[in-house]
N, C-alpha and C. Protein backbone atom coordinates (compact mmCIF):
# COMPACT_ATOMS: atom_id res chain seq x y z
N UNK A 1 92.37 -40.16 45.77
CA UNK A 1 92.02 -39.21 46.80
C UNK A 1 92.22 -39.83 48.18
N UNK A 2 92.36 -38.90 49.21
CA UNK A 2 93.13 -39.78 50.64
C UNK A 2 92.06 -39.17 51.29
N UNK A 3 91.47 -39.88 52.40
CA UNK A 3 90.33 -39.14 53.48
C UNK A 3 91.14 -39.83 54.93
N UNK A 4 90.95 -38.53 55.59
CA UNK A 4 91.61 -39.36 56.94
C UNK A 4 90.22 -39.81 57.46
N UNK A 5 90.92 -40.68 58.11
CA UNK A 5 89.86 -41.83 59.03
C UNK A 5 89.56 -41.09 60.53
N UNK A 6 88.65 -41.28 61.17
CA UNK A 6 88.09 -41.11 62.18
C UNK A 6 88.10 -42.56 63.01
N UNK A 7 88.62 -42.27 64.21
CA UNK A 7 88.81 -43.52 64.76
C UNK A 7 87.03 -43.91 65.96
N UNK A 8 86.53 -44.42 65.56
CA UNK A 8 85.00 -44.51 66.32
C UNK A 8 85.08 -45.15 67.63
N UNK A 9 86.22 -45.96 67.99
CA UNK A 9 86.20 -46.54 69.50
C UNK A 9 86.85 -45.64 70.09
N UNK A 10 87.15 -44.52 70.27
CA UNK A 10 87.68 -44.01 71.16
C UNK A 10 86.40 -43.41 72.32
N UNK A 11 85.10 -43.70 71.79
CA UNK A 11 84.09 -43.61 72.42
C UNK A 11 83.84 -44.89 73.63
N UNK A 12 84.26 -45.84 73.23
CA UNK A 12 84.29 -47.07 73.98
C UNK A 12 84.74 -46.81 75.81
N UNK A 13 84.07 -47.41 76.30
CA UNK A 13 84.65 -47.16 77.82
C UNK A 13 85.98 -48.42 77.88
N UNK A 14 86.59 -47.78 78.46
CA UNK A 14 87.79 -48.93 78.83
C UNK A 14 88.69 -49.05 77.49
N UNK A 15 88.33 -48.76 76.19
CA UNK A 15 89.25 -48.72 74.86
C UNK A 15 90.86 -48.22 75.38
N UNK A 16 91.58 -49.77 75.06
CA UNK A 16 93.49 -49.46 75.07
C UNK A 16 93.53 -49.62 73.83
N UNK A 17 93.58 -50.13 73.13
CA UNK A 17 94.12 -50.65 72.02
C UNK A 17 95.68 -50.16 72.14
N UNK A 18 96.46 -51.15 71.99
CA UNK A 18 97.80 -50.69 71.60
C UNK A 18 98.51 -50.37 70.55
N UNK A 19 97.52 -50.72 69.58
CA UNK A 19 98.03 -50.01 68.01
C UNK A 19 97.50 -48.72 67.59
N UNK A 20 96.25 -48.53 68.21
CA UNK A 20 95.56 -46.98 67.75
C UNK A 20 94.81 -46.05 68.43
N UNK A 21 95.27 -46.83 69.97
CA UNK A 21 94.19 -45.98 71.03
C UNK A 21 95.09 -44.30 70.99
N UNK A 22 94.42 -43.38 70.88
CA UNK A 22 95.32 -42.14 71.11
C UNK A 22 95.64 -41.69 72.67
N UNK A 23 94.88 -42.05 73.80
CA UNK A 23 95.17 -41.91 74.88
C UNK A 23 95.87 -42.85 75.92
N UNK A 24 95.94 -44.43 74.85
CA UNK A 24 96.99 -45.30 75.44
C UNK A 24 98.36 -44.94 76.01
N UNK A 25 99.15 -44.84 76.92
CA UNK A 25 100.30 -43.98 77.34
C UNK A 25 100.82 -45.06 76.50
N UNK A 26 101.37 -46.34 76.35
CA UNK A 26 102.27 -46.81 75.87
C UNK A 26 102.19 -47.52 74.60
N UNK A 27 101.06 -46.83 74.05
CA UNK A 27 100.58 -47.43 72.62
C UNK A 27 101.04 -46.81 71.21
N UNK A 28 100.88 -47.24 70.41
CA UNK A 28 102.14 -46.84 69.23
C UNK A 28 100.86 -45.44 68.53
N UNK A 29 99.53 -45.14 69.17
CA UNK A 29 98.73 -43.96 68.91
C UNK A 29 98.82 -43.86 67.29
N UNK A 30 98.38 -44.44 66.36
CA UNK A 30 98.31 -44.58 65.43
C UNK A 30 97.09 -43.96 64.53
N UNK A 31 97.31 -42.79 63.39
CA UNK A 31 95.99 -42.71 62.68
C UNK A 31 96.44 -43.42 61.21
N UNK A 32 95.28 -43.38 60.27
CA UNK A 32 94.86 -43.87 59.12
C UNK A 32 94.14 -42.93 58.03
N UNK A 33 94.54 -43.27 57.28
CA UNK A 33 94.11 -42.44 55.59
C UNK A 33 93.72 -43.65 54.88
N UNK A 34 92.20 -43.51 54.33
CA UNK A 34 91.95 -43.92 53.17
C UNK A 34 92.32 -43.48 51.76
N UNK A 35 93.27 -44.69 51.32
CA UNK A 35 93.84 -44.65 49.71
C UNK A 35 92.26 -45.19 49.12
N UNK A 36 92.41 -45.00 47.79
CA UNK A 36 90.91 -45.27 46.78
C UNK A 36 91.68 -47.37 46.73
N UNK A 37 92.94 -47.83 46.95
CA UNK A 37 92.88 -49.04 46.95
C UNK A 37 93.76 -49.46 48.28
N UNK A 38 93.25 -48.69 49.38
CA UNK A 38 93.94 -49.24 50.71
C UNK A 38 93.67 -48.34 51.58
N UNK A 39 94.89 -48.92 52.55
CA UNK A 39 94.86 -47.72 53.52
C UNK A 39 96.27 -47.51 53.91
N UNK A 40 96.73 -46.12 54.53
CA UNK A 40 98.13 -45.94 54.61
C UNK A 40 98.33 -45.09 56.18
N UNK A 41 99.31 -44.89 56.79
CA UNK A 41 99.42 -44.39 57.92
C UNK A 41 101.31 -44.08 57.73
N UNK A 42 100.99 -42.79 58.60
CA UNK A 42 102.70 -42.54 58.99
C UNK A 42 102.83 -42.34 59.89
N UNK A 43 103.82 -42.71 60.68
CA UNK A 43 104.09 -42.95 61.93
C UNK A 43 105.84 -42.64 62.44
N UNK A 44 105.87 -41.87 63.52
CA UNK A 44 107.17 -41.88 63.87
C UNK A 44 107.76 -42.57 65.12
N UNK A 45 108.95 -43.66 64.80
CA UNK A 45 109.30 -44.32 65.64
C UNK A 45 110.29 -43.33 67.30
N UNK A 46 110.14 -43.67 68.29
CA UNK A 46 110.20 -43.29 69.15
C UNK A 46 111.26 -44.49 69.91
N UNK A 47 112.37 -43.66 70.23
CA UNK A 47 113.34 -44.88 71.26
C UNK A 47 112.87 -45.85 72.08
N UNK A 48 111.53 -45.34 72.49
CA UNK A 48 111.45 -46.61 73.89
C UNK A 48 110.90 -47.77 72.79
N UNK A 49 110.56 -47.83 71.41
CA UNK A 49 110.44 -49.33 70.61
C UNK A 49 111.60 -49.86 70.05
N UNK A 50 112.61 -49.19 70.15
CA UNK A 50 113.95 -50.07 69.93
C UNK A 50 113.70 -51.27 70.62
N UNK A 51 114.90 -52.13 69.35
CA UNK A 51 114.88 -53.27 69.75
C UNK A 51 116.74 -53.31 70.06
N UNK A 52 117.39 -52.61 68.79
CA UNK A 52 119.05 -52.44 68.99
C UNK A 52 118.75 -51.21 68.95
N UNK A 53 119.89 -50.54 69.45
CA UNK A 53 120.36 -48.97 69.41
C UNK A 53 119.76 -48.48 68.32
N UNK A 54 118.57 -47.90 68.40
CA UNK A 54 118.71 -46.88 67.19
C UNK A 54 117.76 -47.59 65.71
N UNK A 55 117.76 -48.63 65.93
CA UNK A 55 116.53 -49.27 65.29
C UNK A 55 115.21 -50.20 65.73
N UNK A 56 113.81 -49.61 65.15
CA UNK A 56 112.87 -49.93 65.50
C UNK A 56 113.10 -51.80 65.71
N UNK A 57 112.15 -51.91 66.73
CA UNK A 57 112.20 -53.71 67.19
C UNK A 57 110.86 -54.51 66.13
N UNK A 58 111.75 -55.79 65.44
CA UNK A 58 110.60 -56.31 64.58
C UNK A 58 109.64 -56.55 64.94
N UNK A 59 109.33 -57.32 66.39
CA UNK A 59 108.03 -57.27 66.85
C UNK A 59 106.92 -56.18 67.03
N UNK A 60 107.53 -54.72 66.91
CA UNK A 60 106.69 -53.34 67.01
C UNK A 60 106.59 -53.24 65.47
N UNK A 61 107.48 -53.77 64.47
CA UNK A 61 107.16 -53.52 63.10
C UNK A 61 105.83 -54.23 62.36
N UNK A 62 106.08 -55.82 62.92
CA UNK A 62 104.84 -56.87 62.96
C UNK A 62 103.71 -56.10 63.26
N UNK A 63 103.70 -55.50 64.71
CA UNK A 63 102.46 -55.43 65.09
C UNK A 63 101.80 -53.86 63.98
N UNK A 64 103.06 -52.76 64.12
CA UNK A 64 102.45 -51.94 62.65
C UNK A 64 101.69 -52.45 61.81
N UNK A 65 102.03 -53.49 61.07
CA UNK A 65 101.26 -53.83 60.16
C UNK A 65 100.34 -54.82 60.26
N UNK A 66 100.18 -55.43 61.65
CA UNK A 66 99.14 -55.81 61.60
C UNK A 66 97.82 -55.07 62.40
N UNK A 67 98.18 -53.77 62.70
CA UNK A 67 97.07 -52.99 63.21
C UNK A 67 96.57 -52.52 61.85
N UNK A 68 97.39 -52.03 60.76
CA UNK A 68 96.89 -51.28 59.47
C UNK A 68 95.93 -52.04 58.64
N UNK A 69 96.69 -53.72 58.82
CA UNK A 69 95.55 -54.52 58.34
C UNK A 69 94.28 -54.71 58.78
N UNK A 70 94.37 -54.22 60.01
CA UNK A 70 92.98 -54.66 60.92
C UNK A 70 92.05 -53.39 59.99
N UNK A 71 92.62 -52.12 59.97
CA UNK A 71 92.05 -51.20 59.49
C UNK A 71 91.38 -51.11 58.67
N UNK A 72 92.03 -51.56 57.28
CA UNK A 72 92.00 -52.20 56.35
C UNK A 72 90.58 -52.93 56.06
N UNK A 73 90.32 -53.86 57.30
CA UNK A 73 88.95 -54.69 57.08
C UNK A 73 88.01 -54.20 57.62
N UNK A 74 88.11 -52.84 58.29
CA UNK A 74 87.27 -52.36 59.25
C UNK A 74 86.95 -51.57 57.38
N UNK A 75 87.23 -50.80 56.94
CA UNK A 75 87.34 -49.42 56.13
C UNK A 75 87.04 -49.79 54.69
N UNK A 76 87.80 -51.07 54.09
CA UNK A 76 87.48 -51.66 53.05
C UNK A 76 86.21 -52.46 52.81
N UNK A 77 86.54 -53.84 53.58
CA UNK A 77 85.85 -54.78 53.90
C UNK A 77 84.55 -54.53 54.49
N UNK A 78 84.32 -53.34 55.45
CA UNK A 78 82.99 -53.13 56.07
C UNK A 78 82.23 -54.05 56.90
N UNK A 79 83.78 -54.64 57.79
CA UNK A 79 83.41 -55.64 59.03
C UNK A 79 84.45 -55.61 59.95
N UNK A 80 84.75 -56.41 60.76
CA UNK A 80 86.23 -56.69 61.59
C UNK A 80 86.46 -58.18 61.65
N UNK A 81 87.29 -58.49 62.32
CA UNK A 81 87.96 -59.47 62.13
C UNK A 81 89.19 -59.61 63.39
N UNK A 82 89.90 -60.77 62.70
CA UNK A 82 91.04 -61.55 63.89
C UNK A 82 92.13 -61.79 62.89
N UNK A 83 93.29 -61.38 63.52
CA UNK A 83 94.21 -61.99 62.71
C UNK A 83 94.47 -63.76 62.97
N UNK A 84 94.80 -64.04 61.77
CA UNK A 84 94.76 -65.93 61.81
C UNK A 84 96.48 -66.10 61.33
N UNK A 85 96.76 -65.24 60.60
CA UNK A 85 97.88 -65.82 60.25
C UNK A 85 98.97 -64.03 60.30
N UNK A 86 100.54 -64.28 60.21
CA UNK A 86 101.01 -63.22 59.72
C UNK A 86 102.30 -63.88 59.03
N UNK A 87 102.85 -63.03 57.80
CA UNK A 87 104.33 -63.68 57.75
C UNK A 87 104.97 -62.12 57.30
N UNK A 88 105.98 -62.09 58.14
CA UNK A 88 106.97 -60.50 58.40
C UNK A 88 107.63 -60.92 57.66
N UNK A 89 108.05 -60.22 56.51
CA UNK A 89 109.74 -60.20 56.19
C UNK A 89 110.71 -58.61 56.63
N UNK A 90 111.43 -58.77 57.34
CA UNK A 90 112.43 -57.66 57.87
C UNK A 90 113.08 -57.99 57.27
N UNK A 91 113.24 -56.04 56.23
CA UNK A 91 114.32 -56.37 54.68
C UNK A 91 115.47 -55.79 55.09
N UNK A 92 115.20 -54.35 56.04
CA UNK A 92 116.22 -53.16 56.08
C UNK A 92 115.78 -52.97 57.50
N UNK A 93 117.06 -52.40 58.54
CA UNK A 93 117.04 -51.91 59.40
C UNK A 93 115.58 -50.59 59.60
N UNK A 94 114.77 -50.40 60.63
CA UNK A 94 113.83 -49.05 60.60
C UNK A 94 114.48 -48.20 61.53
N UNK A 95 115.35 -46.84 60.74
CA UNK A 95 116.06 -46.43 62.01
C UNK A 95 115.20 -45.21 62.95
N UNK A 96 115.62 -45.41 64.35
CA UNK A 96 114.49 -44.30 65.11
C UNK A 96 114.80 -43.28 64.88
N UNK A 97 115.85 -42.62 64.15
CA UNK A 97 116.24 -41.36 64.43
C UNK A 97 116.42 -41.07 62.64
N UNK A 98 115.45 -41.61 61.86
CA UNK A 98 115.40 -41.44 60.06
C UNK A 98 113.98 -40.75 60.00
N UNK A 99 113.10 -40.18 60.97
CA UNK A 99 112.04 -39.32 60.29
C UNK A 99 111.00 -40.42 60.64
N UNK A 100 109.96 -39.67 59.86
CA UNK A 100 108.20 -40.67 60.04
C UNK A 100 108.71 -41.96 58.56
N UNK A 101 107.98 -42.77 58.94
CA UNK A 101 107.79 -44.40 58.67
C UNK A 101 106.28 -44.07 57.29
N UNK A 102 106.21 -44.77 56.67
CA UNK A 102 104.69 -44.89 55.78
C UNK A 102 104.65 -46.55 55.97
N UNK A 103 103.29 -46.77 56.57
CA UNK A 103 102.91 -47.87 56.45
C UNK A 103 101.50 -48.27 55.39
N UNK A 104 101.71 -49.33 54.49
CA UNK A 104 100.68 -49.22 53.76
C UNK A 104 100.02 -50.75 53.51
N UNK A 105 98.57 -50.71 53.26
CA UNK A 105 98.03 -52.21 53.30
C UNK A 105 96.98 -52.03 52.46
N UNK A 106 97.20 -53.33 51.67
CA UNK A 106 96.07 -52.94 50.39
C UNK A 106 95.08 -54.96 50.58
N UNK A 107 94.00 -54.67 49.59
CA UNK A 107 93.91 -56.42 49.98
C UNK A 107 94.47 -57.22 48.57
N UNK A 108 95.14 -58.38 48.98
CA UNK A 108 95.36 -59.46 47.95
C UNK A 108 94.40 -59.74 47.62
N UNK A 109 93.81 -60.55 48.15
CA UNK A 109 92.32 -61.51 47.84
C UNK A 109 91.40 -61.94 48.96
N UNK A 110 90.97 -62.50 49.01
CA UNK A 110 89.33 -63.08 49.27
C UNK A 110 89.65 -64.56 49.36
N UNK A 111 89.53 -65.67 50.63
CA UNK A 111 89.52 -66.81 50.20
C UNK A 111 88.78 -67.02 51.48
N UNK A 112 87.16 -67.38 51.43
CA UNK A 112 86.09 -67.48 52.08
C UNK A 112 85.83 -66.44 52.72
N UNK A 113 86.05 -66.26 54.19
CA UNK A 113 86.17 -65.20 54.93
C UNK A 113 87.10 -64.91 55.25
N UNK A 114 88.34 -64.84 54.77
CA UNK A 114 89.38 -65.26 54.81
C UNK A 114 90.21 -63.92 54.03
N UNK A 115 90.52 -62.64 54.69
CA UNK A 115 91.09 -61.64 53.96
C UNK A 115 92.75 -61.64 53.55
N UNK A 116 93.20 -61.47 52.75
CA UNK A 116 94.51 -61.58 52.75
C UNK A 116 95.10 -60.46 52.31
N UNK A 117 95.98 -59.77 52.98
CA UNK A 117 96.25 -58.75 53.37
C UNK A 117 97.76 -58.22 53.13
N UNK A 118 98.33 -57.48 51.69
CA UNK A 118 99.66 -57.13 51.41
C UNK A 118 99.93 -55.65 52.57
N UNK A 119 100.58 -55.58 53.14
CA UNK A 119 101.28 -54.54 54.04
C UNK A 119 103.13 -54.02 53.42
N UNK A 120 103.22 -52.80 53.79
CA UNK A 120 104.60 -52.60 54.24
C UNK A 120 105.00 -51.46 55.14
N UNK A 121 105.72 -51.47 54.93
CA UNK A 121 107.00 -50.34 55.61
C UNK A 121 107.46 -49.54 55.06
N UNK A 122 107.84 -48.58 54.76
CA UNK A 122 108.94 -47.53 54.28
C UNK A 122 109.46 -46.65 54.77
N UNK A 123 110.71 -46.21 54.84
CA UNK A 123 111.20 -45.60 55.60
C UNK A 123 111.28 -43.96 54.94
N UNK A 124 112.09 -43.26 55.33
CA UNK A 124 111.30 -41.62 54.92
C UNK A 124 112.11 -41.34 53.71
N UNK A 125 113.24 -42.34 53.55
CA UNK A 125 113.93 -42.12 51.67
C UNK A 125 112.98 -42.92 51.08
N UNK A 126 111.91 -43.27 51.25
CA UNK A 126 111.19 -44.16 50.01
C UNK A 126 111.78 -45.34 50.08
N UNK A 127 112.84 -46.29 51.40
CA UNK A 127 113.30 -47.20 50.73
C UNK A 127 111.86 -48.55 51.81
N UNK A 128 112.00 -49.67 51.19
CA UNK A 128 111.10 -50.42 51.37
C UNK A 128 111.62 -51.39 52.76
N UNK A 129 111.26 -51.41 53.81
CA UNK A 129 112.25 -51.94 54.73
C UNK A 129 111.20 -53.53 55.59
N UNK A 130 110.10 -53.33 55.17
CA UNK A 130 109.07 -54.58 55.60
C UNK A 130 108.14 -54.58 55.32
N UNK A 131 107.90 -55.90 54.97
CA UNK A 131 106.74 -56.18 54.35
C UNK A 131 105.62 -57.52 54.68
N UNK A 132 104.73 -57.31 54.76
CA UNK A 132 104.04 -58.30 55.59
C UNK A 132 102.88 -58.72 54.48
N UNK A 133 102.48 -60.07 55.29
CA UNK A 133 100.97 -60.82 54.41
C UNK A 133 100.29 -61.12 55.67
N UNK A 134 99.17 -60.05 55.60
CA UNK A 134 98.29 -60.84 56.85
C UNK A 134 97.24 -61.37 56.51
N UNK A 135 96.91 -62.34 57.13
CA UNK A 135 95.60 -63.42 56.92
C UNK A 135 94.45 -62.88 58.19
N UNK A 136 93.33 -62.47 57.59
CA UNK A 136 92.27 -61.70 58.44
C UNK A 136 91.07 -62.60 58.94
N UNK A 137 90.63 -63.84 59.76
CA UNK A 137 89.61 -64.09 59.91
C UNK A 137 88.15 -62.92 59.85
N UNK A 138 87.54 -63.16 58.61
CA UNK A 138 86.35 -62.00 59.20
C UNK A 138 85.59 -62.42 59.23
N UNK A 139 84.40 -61.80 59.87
CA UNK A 139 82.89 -61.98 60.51
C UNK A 139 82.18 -60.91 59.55
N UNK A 140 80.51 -61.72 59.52
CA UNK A 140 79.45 -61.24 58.66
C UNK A 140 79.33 -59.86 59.41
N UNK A 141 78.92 -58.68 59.37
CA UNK A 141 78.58 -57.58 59.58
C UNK A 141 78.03 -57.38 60.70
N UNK A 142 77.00 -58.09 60.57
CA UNK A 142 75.79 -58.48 61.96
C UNK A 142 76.48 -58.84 63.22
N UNK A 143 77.64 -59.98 62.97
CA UNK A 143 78.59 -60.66 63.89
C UNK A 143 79.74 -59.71 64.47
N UNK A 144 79.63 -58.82 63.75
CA UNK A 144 81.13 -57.92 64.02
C UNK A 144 80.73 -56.62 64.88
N UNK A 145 79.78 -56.15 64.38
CA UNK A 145 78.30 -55.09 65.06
C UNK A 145 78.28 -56.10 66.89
N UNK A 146 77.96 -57.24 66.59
CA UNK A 146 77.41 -57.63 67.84
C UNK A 146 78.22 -58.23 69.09
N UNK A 147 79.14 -58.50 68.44
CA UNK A 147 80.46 -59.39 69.17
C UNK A 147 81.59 -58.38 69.37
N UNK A 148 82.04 -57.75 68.14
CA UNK A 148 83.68 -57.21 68.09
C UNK A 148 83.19 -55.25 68.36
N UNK A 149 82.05 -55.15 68.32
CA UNK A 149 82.00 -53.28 68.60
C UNK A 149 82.21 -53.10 67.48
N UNK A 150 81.86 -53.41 66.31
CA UNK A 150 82.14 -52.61 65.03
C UNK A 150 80.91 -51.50 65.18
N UNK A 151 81.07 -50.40 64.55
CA UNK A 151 80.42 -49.53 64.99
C UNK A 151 79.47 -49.21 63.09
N UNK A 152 80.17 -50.03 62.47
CA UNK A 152 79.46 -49.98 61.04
C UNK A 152 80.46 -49.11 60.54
N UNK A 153 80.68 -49.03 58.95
CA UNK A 153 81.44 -48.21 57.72
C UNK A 153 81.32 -46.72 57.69
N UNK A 154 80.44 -46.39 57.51
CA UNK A 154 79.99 -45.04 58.13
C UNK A 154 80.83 -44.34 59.05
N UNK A 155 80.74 -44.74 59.79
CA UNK A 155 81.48 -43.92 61.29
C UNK A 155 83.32 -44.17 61.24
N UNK A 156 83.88 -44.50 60.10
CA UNK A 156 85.52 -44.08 59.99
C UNK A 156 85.36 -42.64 59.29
C-alpha cells in the first residue's frame, strides 16, 4: 500500500531545503510516498539541471537520492540524521526530455547508528539508470526533536 507523505517543515520559518522545499524557486520541490518497505518519489527533470544537452547532471542525480534517503530515516527510522557517506553509480544517461524519473530508497541495514541506505533511479521505460548507497548518521529521537526540527513520525 503507498500513502503519500506530508511534508511537516514547510511550517518552519525560513525552510529552503533544496531537495523538498515546495516554495524553494530553485529547488528540485520534491514529494514522497510511503512503500510498506521504503519510500519512492517521481520527479520530472527540467532543463535548467542539465548537465549535457538534454541529460540530467550527476550531481542533481546524487543529490535525488540523497534527499529520498534522508526521507527514508525521517518515515522509516522515526528520527533524522546527516549524510556521512554516499557512493553514486551513473549507469545510463537521465534524459530531460524522457518523462517523470521514479526514485526509490529502501534500508540495507543497521550498523550502530549508522543507516545504510539502497537508492535508485529509473527512468520512465523502467530502465535502471542510478543507483546509490547512502550512509545516514542518525540521532536518538529526543536529539533529532531537539537539534534537527524533527517534528516526530506522526506528522509525515
Amino acid at each position: 500500500m503507498k500513502r503519500m507523505l506530508n511534508n511537516p517543515f514547510t511550517s518552519l520559518e525560513g525552510y529552503q531545503c533544496f531537495g523538498c522545499a515546495p516554495d524553494n524557486p530553485y529547488g528540485l520541490k520534491m514529494q514522497f510516498v510511503e512503500l510498506p518497505d521504503g519510500v519512492m518519489a517521481t520527479w520530472q527533470p527540467e532543463s535548467h539541471f542539465e548537465g549535457w544537452k538534454n541529460v540530467l547532471h550527476g550531481g542533481i542525480q546524487a543529490t535525488l537520492m540523497d534527499e529520498i534517503a534522508s526521507w527514508l530515516v525521517f518515515v522509516k527510522l522515526h528520527t533524522s540524521g546527516v549524510t556521512s557517506k554516499m557512493e553514486v553509480k551513473l549507469k545510463k544517461p537521465v534524459h530531460i526530455n524522457a518523462g517523470k524519473i521514479t526514485l526509490k530508497a529502501s534500508l540495507r541495514a543497521m550498523q550502530k547508528n549508522v543507516a545504510i541506505i539502497d537508492t535508485s533511479i529509473t527512468d520512465s521505460n523502467a530502465t535502471e539508470c542510478a543507483t546509490g548507497v547512502m550512509h545516514y548518521f542518525t540521532y536518538p529521537e529526543e536529539v533529532a526533536r531537539e537539534k534537527l526540527w524533527f517534528p516526530g513520525r506522526d506528522k509525515f
